[in-house]
Protein backbone atom coordinates (compact mmCIF):
# COMPACT_ATOMS: atom_id res chain seq x y z
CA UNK A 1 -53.45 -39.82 -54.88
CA UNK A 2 -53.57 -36.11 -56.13
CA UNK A 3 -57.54 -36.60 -56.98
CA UNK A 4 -57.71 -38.45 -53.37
CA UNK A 5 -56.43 -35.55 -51.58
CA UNK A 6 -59.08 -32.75 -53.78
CA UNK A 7 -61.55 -34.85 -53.05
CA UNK A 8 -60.61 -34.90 -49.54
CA UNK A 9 -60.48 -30.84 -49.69
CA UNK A 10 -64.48 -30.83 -50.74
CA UNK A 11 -65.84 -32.69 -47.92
CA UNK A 12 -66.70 -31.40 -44.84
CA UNK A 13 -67.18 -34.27 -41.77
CA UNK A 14 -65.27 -36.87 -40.54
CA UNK A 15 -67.57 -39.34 -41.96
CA UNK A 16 -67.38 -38.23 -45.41
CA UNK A 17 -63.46 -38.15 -45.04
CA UNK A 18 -63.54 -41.47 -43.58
CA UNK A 19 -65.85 -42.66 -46.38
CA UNK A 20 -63.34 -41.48 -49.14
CA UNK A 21 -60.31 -42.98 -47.21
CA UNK A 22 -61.76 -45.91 -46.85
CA UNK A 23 -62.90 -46.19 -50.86
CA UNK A 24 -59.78 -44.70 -52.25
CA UNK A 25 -57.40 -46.75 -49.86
CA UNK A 26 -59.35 -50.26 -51.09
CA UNK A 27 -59.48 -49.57 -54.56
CA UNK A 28 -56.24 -48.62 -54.82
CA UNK A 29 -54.21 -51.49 -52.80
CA UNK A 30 -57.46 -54.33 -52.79
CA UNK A 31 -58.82 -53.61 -56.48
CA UNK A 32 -60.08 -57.59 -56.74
CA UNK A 33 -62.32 -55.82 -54.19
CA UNK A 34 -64.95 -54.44 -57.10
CA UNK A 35 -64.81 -57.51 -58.87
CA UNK A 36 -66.18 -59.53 -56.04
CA UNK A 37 -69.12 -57.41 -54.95
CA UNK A 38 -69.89 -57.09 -59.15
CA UNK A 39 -70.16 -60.76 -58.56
CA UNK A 40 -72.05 -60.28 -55.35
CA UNK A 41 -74.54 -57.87 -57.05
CA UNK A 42 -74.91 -59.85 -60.33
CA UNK A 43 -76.66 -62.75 -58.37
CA UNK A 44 -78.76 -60.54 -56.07
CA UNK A 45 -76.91 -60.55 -53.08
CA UNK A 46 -75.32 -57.58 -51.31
CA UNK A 47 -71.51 -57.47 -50.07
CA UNK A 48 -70.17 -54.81 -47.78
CA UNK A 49 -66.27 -54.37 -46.58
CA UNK A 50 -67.16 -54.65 -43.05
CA UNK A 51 -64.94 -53.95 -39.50
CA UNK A 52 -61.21 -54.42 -38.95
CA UNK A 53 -60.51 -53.83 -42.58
CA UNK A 54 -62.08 -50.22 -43.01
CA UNK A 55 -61.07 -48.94 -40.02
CA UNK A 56 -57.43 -49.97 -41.52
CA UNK A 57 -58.43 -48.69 -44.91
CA UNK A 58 -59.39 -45.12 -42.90
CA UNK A 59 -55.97 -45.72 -41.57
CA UNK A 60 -54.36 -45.65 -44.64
CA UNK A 61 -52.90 -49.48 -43.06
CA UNK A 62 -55.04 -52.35 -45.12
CA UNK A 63 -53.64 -55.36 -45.42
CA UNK A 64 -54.57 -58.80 -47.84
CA UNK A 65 -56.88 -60.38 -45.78
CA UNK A 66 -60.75 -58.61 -46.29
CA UNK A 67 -63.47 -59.26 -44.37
CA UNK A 68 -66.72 -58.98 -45.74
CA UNK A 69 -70.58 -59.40 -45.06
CA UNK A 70 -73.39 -60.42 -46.91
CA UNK A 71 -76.99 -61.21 -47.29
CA UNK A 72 -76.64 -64.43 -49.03
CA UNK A 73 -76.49 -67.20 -47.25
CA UNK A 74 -73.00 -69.54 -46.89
CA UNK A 75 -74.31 -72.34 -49.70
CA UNK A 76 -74.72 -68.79 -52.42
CA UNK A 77 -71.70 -67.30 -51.20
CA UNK A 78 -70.06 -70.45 -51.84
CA UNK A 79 -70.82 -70.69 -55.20
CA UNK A 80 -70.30 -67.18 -56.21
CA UNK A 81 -66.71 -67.55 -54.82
CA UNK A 82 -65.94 -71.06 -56.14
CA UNK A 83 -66.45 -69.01 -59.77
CA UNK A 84 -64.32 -65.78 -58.63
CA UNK A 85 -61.64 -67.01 -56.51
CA UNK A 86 -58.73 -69.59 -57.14
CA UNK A 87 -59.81 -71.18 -53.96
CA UNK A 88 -61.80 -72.14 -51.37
CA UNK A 89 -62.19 -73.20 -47.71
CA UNK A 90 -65.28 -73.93 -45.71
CA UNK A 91 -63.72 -74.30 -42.42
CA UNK A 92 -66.17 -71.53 -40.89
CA UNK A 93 -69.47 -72.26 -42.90
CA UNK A 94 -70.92 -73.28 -39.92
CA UNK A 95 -70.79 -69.57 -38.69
CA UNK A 96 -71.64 -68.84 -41.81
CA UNK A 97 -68.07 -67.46 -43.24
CA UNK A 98 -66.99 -68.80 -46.76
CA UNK A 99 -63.37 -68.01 -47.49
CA UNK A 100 -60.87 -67.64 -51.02
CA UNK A 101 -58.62 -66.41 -52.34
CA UNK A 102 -57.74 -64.51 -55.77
CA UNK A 103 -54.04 -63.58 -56.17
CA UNK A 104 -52.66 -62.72 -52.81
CA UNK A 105 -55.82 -61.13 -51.54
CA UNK A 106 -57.61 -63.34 -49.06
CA UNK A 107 -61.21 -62.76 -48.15
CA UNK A 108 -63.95 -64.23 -45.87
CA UNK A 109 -67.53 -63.71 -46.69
CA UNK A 110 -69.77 -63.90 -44.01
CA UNK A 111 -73.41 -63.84 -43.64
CA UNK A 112 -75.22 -60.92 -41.77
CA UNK A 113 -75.39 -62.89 -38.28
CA UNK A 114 -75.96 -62.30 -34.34
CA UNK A 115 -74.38 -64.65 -31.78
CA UNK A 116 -74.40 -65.51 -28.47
CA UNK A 117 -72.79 -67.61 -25.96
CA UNK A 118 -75.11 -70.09 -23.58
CA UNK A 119 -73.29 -69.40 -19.95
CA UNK A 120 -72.13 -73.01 -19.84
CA UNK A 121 -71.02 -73.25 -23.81
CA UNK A 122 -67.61 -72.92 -25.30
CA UNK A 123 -69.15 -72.33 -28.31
CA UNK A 124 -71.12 -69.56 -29.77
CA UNK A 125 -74.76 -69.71 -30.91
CA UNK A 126 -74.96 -68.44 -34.58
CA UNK A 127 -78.42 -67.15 -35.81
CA UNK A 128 -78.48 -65.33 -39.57
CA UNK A 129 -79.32 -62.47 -39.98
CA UNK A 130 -81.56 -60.39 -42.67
CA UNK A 131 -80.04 -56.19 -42.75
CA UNK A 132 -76.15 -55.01 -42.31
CA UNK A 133 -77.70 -52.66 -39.78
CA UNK A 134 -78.53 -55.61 -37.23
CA UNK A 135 -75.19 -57.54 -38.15
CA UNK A 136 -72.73 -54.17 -37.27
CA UNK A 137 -74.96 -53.68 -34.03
CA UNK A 138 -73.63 -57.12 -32.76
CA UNK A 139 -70.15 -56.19 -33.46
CA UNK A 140 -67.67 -55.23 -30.28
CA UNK A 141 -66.47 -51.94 -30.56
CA UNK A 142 -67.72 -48.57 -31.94
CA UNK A 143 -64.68 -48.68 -34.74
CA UNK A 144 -65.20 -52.22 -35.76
CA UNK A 145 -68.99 -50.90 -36.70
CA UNK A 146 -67.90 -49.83 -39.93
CA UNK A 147 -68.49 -50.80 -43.11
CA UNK A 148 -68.60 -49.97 -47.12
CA UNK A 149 -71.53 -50.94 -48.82
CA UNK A 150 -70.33 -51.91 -52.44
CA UNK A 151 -73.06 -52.99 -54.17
CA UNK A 152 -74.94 -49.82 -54.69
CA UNK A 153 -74.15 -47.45 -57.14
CA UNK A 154 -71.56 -45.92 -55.76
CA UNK A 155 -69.94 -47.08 -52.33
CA UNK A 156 -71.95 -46.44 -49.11
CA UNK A 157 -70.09 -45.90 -45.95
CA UNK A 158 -72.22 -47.07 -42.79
CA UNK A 159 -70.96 -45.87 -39.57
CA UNK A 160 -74.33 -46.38 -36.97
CA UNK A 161 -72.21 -45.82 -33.83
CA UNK A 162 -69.86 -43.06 -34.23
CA UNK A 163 -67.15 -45.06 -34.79
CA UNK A 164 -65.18 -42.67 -37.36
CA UNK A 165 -65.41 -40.07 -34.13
CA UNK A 166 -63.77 -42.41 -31.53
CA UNK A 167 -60.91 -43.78 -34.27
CA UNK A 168 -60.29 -40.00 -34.92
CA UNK A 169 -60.25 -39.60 -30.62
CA UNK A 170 -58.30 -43.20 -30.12
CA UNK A 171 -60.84 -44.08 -27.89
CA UNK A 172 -62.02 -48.31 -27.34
CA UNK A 173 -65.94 -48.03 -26.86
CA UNK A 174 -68.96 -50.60 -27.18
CA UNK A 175 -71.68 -50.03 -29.75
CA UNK A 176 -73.86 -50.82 -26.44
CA UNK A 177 -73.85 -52.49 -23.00
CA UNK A 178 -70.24 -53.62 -22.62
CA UNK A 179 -72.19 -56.16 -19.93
CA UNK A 180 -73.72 -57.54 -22.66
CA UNK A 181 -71.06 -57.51 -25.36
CA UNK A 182 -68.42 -59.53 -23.04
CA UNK A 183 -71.68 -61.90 -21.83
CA UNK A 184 -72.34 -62.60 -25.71
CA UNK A 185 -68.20 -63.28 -26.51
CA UNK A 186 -65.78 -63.09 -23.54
CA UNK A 187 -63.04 -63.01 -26.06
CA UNK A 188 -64.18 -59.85 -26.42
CA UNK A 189 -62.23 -58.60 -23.43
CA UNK A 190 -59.04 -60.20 -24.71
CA UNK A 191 -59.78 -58.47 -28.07
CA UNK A 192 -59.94 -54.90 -26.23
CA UNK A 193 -56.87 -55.58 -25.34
CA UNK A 194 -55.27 -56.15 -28.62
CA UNK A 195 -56.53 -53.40 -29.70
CA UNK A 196 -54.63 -51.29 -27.45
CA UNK A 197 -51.45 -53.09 -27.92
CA UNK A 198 -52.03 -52.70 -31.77
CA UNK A 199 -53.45 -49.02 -32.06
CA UNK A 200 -52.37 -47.30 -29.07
CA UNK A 201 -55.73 -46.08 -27.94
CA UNK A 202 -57.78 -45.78 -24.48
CA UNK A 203 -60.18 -47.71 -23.38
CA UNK A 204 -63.88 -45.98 -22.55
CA UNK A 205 -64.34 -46.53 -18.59
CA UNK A 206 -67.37 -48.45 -19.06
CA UNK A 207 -65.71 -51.36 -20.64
CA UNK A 208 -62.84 -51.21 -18.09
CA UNK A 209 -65.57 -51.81 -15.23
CA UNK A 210 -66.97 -54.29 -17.54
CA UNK A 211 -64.08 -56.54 -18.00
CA UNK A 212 -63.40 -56.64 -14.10
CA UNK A 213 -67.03 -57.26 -13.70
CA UNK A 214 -67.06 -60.39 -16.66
CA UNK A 215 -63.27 -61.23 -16.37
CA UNK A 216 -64.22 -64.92 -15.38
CA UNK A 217 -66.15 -65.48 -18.05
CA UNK A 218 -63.07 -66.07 -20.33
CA UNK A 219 -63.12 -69.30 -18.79
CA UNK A 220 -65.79 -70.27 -21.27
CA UNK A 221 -63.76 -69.44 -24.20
CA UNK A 222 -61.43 -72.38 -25.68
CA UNK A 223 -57.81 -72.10 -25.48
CA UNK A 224 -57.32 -72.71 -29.06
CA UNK A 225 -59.21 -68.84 -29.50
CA UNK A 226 -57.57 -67.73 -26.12
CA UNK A 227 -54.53 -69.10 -27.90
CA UNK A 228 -54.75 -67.36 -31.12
CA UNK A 229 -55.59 -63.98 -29.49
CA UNK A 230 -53.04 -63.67 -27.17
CA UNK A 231 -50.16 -64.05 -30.45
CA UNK A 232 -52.27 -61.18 -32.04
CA UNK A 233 -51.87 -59.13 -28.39
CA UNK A 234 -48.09 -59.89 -28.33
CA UNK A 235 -47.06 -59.90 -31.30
CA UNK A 236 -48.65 -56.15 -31.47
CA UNK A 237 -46.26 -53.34 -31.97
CA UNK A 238 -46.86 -52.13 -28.05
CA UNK A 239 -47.99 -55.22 -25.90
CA UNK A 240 -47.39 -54.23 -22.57
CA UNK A 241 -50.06 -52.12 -22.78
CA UNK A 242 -52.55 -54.82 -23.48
CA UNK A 243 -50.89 -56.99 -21.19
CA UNK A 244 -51.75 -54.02 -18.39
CA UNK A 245 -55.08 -53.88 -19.15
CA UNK A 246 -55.62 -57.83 -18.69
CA UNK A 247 -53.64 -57.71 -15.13
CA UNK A 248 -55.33 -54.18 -14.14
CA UNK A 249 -58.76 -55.54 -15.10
CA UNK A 250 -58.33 -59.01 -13.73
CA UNK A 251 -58.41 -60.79 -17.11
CA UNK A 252 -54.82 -62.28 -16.90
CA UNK A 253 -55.59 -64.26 -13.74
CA UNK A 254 -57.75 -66.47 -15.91
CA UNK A 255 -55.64 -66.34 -18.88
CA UNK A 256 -51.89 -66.05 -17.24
CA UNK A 257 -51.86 -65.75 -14.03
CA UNK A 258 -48.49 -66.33 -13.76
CA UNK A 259 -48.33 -62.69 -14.56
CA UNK A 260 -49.97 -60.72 -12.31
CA UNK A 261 -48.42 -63.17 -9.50
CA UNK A 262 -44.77 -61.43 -10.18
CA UNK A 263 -46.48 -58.16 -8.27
CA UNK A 264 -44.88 -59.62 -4.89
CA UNK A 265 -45.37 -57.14 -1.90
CA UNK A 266 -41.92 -55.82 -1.18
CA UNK A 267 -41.63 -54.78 3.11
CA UNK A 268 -39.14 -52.33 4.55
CA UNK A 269 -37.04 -54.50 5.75
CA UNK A 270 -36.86 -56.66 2.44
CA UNK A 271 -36.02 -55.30 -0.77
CA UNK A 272 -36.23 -56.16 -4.00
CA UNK A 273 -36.92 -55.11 -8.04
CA UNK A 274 -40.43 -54.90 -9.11
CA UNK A 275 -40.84 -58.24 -10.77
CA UNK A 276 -43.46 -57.00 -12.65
CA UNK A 277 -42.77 -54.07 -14.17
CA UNK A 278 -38.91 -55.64 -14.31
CA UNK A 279 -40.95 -58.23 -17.08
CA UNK A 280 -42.77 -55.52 -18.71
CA UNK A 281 -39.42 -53.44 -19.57
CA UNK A 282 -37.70 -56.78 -20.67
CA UNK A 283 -39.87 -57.50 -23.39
CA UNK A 284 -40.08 -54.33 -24.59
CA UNK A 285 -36.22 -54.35 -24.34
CA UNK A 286 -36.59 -57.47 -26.32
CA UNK A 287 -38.81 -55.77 -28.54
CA UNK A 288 -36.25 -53.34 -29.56
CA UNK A 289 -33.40 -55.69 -30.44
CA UNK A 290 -35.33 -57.99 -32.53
CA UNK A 291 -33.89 -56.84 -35.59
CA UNK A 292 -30.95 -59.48 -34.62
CA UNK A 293 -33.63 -62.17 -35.33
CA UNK A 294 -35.03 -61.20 -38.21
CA UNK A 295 -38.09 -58.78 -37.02
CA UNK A 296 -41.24 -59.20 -34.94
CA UNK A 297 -40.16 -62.74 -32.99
CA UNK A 298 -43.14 -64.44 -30.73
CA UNK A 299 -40.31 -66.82 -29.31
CA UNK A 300 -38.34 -64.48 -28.07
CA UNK A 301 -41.49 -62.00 -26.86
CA UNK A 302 -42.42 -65.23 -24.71
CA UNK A 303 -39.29 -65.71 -23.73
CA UNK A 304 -39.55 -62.21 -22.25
CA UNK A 305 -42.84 -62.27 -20.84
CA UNK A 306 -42.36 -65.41 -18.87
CA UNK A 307 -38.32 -65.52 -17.78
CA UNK A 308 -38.79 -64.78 -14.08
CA UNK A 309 -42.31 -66.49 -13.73
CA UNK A 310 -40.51 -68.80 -11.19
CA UNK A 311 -39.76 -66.14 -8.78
CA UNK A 312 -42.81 -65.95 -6.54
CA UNK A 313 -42.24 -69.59 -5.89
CA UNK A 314 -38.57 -69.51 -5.10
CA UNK A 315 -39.34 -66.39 -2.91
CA UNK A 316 -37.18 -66.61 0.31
CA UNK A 317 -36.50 -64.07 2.58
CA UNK A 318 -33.31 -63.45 4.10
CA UNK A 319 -32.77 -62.71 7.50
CA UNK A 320 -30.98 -59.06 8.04
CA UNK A 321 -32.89 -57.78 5.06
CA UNK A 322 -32.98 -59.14 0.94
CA UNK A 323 -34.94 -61.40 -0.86
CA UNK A 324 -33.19 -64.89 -3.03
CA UNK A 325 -34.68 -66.29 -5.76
CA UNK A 326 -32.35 -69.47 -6.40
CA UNK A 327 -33.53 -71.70 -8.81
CA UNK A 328 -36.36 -69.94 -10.08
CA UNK A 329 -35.14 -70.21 -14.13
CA UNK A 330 -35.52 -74.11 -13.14
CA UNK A 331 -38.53 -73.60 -11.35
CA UNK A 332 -39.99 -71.22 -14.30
CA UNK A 333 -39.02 -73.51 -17.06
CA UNK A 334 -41.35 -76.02 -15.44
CA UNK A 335 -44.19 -73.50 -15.31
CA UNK A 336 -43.30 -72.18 -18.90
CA UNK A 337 -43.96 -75.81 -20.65
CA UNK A 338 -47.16 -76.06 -18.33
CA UNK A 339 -48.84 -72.58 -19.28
CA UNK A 340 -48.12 -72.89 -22.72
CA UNK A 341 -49.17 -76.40 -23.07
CA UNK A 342 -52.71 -75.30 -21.47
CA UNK A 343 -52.89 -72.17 -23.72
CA UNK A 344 -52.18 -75.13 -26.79
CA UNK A 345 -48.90 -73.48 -28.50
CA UNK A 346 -46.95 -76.04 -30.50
CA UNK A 347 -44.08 -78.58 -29.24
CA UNK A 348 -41.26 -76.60 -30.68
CA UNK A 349 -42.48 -73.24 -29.24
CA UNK A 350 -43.21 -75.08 -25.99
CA UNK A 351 -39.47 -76.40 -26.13
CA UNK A 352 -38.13 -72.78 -27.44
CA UNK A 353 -39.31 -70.69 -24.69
CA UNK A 354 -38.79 -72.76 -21.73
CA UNK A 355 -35.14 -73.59 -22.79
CA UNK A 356 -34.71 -69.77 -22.52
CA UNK A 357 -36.11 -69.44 -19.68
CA UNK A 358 -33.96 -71.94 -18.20
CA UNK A 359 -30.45 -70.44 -19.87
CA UNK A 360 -31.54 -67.06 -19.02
CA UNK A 361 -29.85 -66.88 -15.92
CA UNK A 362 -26.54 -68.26 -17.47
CA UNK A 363 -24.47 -65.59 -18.04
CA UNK A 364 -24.15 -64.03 -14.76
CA UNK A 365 -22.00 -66.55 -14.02
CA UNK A 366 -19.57 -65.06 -16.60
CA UNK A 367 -19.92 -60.98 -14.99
CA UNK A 368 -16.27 -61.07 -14.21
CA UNK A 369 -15.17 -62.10 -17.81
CA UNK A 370 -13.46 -65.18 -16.31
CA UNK A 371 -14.97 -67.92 -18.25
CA UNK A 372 -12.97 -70.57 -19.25
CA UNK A 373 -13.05 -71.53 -23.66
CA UNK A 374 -14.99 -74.91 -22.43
CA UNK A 375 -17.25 -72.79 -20.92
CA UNK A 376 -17.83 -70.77 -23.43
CA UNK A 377 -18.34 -73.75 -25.92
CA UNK A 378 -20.86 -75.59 -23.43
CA UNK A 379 -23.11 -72.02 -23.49
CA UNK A 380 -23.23 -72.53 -27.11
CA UNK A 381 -24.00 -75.88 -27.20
CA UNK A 382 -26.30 -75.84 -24.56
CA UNK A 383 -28.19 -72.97 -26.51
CA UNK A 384 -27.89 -74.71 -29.65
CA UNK A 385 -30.42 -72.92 -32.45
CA UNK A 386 -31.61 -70.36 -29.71
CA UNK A 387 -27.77 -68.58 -29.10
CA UNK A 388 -28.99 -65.53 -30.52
CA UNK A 389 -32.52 -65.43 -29.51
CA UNK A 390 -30.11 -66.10 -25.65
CA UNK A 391 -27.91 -62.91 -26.45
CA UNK A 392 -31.53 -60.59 -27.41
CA UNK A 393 -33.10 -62.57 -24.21
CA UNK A 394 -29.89 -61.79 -22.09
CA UNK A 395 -29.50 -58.09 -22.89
CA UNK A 396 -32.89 -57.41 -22.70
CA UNK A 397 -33.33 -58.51 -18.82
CA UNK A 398 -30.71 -55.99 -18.16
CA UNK A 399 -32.94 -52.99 -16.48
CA UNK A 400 -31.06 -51.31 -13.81
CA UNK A 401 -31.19 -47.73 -13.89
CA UNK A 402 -27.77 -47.29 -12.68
CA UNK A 403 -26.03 -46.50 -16.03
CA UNK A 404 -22.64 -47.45 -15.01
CA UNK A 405 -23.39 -50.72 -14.38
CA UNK A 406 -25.64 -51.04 -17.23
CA UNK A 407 -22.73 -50.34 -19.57
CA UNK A 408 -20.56 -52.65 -17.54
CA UNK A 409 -23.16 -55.82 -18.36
CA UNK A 410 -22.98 -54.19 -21.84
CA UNK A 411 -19.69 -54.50 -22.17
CA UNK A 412 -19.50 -57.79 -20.63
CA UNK A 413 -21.85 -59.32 -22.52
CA UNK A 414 -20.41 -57.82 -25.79
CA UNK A 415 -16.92 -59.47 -24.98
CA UNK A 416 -18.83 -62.94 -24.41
CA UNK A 417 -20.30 -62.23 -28.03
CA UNK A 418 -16.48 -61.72 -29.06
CA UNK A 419 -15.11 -65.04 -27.36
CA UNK A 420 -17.95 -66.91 -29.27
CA UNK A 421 -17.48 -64.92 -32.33
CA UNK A 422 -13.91 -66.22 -32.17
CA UNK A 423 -14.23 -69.56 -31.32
CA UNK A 424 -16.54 -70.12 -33.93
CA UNK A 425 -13.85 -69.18 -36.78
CA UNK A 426 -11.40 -71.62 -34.60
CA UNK A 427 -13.83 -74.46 -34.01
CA UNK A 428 -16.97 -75.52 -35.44
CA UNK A 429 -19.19 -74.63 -32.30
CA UNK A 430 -22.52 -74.24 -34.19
CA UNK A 431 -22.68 -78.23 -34.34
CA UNK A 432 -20.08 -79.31 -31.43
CA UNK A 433 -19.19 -82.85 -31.94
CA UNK A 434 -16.53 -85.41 -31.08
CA UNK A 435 -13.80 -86.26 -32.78
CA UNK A 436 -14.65 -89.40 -33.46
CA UNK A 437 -18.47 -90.29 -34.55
CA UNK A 438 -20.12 -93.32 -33.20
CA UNK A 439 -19.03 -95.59 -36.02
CA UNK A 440 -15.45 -94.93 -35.78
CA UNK A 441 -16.07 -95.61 -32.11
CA UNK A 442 -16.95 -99.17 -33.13
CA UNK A 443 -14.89 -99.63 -35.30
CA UNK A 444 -11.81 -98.31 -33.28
CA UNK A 445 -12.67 -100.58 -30.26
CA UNK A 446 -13.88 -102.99 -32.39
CA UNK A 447 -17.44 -103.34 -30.58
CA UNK A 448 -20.97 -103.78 -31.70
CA UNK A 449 -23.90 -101.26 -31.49
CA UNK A 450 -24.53 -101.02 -27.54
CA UNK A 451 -24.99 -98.73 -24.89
CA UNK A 452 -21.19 -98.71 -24.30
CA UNK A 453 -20.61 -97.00 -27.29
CA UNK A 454 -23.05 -94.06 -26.29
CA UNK A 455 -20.94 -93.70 -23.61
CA UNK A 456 -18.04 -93.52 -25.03
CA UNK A 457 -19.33 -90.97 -27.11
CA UNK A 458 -20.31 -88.77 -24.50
CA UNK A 459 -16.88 -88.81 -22.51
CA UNK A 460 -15.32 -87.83 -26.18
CA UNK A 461 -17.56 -84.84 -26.27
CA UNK A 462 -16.84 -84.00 -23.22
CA UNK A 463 -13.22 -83.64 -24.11
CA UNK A 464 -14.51 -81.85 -26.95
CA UNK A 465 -16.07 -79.29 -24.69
CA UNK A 466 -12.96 -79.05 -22.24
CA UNK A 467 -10.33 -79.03 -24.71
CA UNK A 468 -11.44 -77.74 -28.42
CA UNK A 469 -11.28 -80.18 -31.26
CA UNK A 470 -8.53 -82.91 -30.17
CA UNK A 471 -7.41 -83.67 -33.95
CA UNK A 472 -7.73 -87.72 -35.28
CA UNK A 473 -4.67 -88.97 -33.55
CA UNK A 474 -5.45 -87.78 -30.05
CA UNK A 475 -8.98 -88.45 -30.13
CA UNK A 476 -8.00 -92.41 -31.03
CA UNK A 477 -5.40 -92.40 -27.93
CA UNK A 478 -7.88 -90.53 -25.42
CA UNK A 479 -10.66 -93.20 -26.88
CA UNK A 480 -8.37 -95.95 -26.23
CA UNK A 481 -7.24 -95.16 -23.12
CA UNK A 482 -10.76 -94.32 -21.57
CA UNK A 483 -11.76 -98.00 -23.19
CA UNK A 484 -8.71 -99.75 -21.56
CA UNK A 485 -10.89 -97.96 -18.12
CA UNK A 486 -13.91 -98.81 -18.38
CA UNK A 487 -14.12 -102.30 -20.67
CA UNK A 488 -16.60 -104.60 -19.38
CA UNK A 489 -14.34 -107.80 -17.32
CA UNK A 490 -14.14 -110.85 -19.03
């Protein structure tokens, strides 16, 4: 880095800075990077690093995954790579990109294009292109108009639209007519605001008044790529500040509207927390206590993000002043499996985040510490795999500013942890089960397989619950007596 850093010395612009971060930074951690545009070059063909990844590489921040762009077309790109990498995937060849991989470096190869949306298509129009110059021009913003050129001599860095300037200012602007760069993609918009969860920057006015303009047109776009740009947004080291953007701009009524629908009016004679900005603190709350799952957690971020989406429908006012929301986690759990089924997450993440949702609410019934051990054990079991994500969730949507009773829930909640913590070294409650299993049921009451002995089952883990583990010779009486109950007459 010592030569990096004289180098750096004898330069004098931004753009020449820029151009040796970007070249340093990709030779140093992407070095498979010079073999592939020697390949490139060696059949005629040019390949520059192109957008997301040099801005990172300027950034000092480049990952595994390069993006580049090319004047050969997919079929010659394919071959070139089918020699270079260890593998291949054509899944984008019809937009022209041609993907591998060699080592743990991942690249796409795409050819110079231009693309367009029709007004009524959920699909883009792709149309090849012939010159990097026209294929950065179609790009979305000003710092994702970079590239490096590295089939020359020596690298090239092209920067047509002041992009180096704006990454330098933290400033989101459009190579051109934001009108026209939302018309051509709406995903666009979403992607603006990614950007500003990921990289912290402002947005250029004229692409704020664009997106309120064009919001609608999202609803072109298919959830699968709403889908997989909203993770990017959240899962960003700052999303609220995406997720502003979208509700200040109008984009999140197309795309969640549950969100902007927690900004309930509040009169003078009924009070009540901001909803929204309440949601906005929790998941950054969440945010910071992640490290008790592991790191960066999209479960538990959408856990956040949608735990009090019930509210505005459970809205009642009560007379003399105040505002109830009863039932809204039940209510909200509903609408969690319903939004995220139309934005096309997964079953399990589906299932994840509404059961939190619905739990989220649970401890409150414990704020005087005066839970009994059953009902201790049935908050585990009823949280099953998700107790800790529960505990992150639980904590998190604790955002009064009165500190005293902050600490109080704190404290609270931390003896709650203790109880379980203790219980657990008593009593198996990770996997809570009867005493007896459903074969020793049978063979106990000397039964066949029926729906008799599921019940029996469940009123033995329900002793379970109530009373801790019963040990084998209570469990047998308790079994026998309940039979002796409820045995079908002869």
């Amino acid at each position: 880095m010592k030569g990096t850093a004289l180098t750096l010395a004898l330069v004098s612009t931004p753009r020449e800075i820029a151009s040796q971060l970007a070249t340093s930074t990709l030779l140093e951690k992407a070095p498979v990077a010079s073999s592939l545009a020697r390949a490139f070059s060696e059949a005629g063909f040019t390949l520059a690093l192109v957008g997301g990844p040099v801005r990172d590489a300027i950034l000092g921040r480049l990952g595994n995954d390069l993006d580049f762009t090319t004047n050969a077309r997919p079929e010659a790109t394919k071959k070139i790579l089918k020699v270079w990498a260890d593998s291949i995937w054509e899944t984008g060849a019809a937009f022209g990109t041609i993907a591998g991989k060699k080592g743990d470096v991942t690249v796409e190869v795409t050819t110079y294009r231009s693309e367009n949306y029709d007004p009524q298509s959920r699909k883009p129009e792709v149309n090849f292109g012939d010159s990097i110059e026209g294929d950065l021009s179609r790009r979305d913003f000003t710092i994702n108009c970079l590239a490096l050129e590295l089939t020359k001599e020596k690298p090239e860095f092209i920067d047509l639209f002041n992009g180096v300037e704006d990454l330098a200012k933290k400033v989101l602007r459009a190579p051109g007519d934001p009108d026209v760069l939302f018309g051509d993609d709406p995903l666009r918009m979403m992607r603006a605001a990614r950007f500003v969860a990921q990289l912290g920057f402002t947005v250029d006015e004229t692409i704020v008044e664009s997106m309120k303009r064009m919001a609608e047109r999202i609803t072109i776009v298919s959830a699968e790529r709403v889908h997989d740009e909203l993770i990017k947004l959240l899962m960003s080291p700052n999303p609220r500040l995406g997720l502003a953007l979208m509700v200040d701009t109008g984009l999140a009524k197309y795309v969640l509207p549950e969100l902007p629908q927690l900004k309930l009016e509040v009169d003078e004679h009924h009070h009540h927390k901001d909803v929204y900005e309440h949601t906005l603190t929790v998941l950054e709350q969440a945010i910071a206590l992640e490290d008790r799952l592991g790191g960066p957690n999209l479960v538990i971020r959408l856990a956040a993000l949608l735990h009090d989406i019930g509210k505005p429908k459970t809205r009642e006012l009560i007379p003399g002043g105040g505002v109830s929301f009863h039932h809204h986690e039940v209510v909200g759990s509903r609408m969690t499996k319903e939004r995220l089924r139309a934005l096309r997450f997964d079953n399990q993440t589906i299932s994840d985040v509404s059961q939190l949702v619905f739990l989220h609410l649970r401890f409150h019934g414990y704020a005087g510490g005066e839970w009994t051990d059953s009902a201790v054990r049935r908050y585990v079991r009823d949280a099953e795999d998700l107790l800790e994500h529960l505990h992150v969730l639980t904590r998190a949507d604790c955002t009064t500013r009165n500190q005293r009773k902050a600490a109080a829930l704190a404290a609270t909640y931390d003896s709650l942890e203790e109880r379980i913590s203790r219980l657990k070294e008593e009593e198996e409650l990770n996997a809570i089960r009867p005493d007896v299993d459903g074969n020793e049921i049978m063979k106990i009451l000397g039964i066949p397989a029926s729906p008799l002995v599921g019940k029996a089952y469940n009123y033995m883990l329900e002793l379970r619950l109530e009373h801790g583990p019963l040990g084998e010779e209570r469990a047998k009486r308790e079994l026998i007596q309940w039979w002796e109950e409820n045995a079908p007459k002869k």
